[in-house]
Protein backbone atom coordinates (compact mmCIF):
# COMPACT_ATOMS: atom_id res chain seq x y z
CA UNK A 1 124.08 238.00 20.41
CA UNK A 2 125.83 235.69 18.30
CA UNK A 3 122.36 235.21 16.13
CA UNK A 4 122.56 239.03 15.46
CA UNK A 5 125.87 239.31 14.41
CA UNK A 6 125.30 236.61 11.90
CA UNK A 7 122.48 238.17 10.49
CA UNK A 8 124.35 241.50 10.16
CA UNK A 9 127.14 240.07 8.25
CA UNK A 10 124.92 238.25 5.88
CA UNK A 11 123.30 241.13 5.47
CA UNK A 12 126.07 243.47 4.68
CA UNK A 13 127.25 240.67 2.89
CA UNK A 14 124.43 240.56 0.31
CA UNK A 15 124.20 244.57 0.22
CA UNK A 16 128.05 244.36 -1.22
CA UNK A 17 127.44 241.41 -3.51
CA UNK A 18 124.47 242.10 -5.47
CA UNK A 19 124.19 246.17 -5.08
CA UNK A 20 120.10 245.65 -5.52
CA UNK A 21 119.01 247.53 -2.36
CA UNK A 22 115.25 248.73 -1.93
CA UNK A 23 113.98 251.40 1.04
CA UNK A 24 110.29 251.11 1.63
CA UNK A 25 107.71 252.53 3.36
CA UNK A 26 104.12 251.12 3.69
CA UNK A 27 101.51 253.66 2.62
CA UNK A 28 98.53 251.60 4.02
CA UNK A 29 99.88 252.11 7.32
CA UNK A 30 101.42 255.15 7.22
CA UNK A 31 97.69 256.57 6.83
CA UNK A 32 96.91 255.25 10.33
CA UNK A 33 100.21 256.80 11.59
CA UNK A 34 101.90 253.82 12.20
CA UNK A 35 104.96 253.97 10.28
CA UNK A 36 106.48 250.73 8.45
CA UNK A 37 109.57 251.27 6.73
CA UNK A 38 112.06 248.61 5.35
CA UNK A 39 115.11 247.22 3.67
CA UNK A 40 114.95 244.41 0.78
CA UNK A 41 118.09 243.56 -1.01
CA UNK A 42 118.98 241.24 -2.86
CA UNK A 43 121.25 237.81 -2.12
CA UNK A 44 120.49 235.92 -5.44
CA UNK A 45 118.70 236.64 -8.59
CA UNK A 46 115.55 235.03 -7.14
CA UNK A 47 115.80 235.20 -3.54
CA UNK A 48 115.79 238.22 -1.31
CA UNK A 49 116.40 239.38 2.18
CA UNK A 50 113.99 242.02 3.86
CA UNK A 51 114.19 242.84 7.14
CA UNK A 52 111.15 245.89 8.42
CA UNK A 53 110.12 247.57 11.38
CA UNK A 54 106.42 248.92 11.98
CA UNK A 55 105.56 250.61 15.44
CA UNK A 56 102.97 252.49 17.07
CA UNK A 57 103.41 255.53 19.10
CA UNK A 58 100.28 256.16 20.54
CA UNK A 59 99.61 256.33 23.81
CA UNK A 60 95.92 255.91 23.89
CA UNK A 61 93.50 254.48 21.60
CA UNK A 62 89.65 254.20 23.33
CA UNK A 63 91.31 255.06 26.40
CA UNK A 64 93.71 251.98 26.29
CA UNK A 65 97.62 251.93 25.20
CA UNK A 66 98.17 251.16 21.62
CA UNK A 67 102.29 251.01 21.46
CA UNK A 68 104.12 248.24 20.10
CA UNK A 69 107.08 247.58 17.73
CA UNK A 70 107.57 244.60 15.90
CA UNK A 71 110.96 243.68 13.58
CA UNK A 72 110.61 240.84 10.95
CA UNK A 73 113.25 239.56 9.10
CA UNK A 74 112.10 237.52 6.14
CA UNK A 75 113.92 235.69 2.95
CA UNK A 76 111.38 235.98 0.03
CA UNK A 77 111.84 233.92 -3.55
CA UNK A 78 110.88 235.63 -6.69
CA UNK A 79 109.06 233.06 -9.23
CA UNK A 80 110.32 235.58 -12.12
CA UNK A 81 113.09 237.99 -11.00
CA UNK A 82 113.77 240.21 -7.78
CA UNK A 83 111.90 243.36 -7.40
CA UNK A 84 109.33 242.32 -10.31
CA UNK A 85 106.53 239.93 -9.92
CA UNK A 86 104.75 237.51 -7.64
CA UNK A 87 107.19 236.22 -4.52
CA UNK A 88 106.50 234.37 -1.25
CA UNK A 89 108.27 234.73 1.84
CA UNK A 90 109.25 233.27 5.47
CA UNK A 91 110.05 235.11 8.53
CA UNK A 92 110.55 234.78 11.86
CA UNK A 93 110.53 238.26 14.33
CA UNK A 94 109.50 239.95 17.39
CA UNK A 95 107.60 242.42 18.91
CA UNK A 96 107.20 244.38 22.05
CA UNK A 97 103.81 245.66 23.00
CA UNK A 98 101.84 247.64 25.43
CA UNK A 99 97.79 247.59 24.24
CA UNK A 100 94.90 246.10 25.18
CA UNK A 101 94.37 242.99 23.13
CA UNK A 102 91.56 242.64 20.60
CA UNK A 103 89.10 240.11 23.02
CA UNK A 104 90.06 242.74 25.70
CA UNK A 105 87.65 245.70 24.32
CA UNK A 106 85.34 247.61 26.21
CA UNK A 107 87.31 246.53 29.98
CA UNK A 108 89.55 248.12 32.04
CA UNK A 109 92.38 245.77 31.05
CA UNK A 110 95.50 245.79 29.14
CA UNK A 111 98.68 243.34 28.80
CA UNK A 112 102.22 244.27 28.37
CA UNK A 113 105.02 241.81 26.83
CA UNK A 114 106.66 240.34 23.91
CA UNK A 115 105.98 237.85 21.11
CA UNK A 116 107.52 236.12 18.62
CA UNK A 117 106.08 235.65 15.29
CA UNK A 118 106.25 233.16 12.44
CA UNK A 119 104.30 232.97 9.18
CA UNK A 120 104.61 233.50 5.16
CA UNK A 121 103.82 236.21 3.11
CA UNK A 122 102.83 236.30 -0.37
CA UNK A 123 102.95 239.30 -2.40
CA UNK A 124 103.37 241.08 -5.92
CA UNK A 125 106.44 243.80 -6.81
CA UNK A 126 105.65 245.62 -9.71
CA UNK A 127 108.44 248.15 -11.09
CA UNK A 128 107.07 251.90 -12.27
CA UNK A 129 110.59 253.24 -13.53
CA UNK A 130 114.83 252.19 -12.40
CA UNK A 131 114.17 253.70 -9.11
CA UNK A 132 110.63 253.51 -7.92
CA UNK A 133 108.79 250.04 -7.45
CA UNK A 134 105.30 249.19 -5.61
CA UNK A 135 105.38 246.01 -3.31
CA UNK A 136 101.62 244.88 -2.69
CA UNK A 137 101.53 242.12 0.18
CA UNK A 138 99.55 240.35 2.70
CA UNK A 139 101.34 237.51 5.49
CA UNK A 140 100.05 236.05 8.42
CA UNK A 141 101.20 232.89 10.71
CA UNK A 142 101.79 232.22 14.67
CA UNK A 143 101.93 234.60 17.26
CA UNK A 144 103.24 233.15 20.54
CA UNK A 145 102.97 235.88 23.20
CA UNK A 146 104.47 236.21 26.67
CA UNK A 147 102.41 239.46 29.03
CA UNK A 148 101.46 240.40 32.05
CA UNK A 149 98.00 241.88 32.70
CA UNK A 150 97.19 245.38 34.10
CA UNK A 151 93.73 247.32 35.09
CA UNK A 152 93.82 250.38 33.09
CA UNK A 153 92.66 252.68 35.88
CA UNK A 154 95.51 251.62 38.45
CA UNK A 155 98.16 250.37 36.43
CA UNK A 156 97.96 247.11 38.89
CA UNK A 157 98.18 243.31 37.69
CA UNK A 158 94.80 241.56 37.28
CA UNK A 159 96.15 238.51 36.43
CA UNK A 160 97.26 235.73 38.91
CA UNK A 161 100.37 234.31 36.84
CA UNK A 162 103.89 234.33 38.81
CA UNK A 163 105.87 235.56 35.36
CA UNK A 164 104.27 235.60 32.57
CA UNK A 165 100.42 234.93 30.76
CA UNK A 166 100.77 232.88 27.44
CA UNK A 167 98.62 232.98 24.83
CA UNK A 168 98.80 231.98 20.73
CA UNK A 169 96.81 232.53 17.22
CA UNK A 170 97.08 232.04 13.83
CA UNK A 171 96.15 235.33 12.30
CA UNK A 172 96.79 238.11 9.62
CA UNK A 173 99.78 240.28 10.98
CA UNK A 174 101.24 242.10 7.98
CA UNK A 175 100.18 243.91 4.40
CA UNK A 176 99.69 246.64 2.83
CA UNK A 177 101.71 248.56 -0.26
CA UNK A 178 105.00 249.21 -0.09
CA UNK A 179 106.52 252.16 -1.92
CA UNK A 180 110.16 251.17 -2.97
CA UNK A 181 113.43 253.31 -3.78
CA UNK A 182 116.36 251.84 -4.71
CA UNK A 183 119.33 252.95 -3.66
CA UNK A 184 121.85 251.71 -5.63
C-alpha cells in the first residue's frame, strides 16, 4: 500500500512540475479489441514516466478464456528530447489472467493467476503537430507467473499443486503504435 501511494505522489508530482502530459491509445491492439490506453508525462527533459493498462474482455477465444489485464509502470530516457525520438525504457508490472496458455492449445485446459513482469522497451516518438504524436514500440523481458490449472469442460483443477503452479519466460510482451494527445 505504501508502494502505491509513493508512486501516486511522484506521479502527481511530475504531472504539476513539468505540465508535458500524453494520453495514448495503441492502435495495433485496439484492432484485435483489446484496448491499451496510457499516460506518459514527463519528470525531466529526458526522462519520462508512463504508466498503461491493456486488457482483454473476451470470454472465449477457440473455446478457451482469453481475459487478462496487465498494468506496467515504466521510466523511459529520451536520447534527444521527451516526446520526440528514439527512447528506452524499464518497467516492472502485473497482470491478472484467465486463458489458456500458448503450449496449452488444442486441450481442455486453462490456468488462472497472476504474474509479474519485468523487461525494457525500446521505441521511437515522432511528433505530427503540438498536440498529436505517434509512439512506435516493441519490449519484452521476464514473466514470472503464479496459476492454478482448470479442465475447460468442468471448471475442475487438473493440476496436483497445493497453492499455486509456477512457471517463467523470457518473451515479447508489449508493442505496437501508440497514438498520443497531449493534454496540457
Amino acid at each position: 500500500m505504501l508502494q502505491k501511494r509513493i508512486f501516486l505522489a511522484l506521479f502527481l508530482l511530475s504531472v504539476a512540475v513539468q505540465g508535458q502530459t500524453f494520453v495514448k491509445a495503441n492502435m495495433v491492439t485496439a484492432l484485435a479489441l483489446i484496448p491499451n490506453i496510457g499516460v506518459e508525462t514527463a519528470i525531466s527533459n529526458k526522462f519520462t514516466l508512463q504508466v498503461d493498462v491493456t486488457a482483454s474482455f473476451w470470454k472465449s477465444v477457440n473455446n478457451s478464456p482469453f481475459q487478462f489485464v496487465i498494468l506496467t509502470p515504466e521510466i523511459r530516457y529520451h536520447f534527444k528530447e521527451n516526446a520526440n525520438g528514439l527512447y528506452i525504457g524499464g518497467h516492472l508490472g502485473g497482470s491478472a489472467y484467465k486463458f489458456q496458455k500458448w503450449n496449452y492449445n488444442d486441450t481442455n485446459y486453462y490456468q488462472k493467476g497472476y504474474s509479474y513482469l519485468m523487461g525494457v522497451t525500446v521505441g521511437y516518438q515522432k511528433e505530427i503537430t503540438k498536440k498529436i504524436a505517434l509512439d512506435l514500440f516493441l519490449g519484452g523481458g521476464n514473466e514470472q507467473g503464479f496459476y492454478k490449472g482448470y479442465y475447460l469442460d468442468s471448471g475442475e483443477r487438473y493440476d496436483s499443486a497445493n497453492k499455486y503452479n509456477k512457471s517463467g519466460e523470457w518473451f515479447p510482451y508489449r508493442g505496437g503504435i501508440m497514438l498520443c494527445y497531449r493534454i496540457n
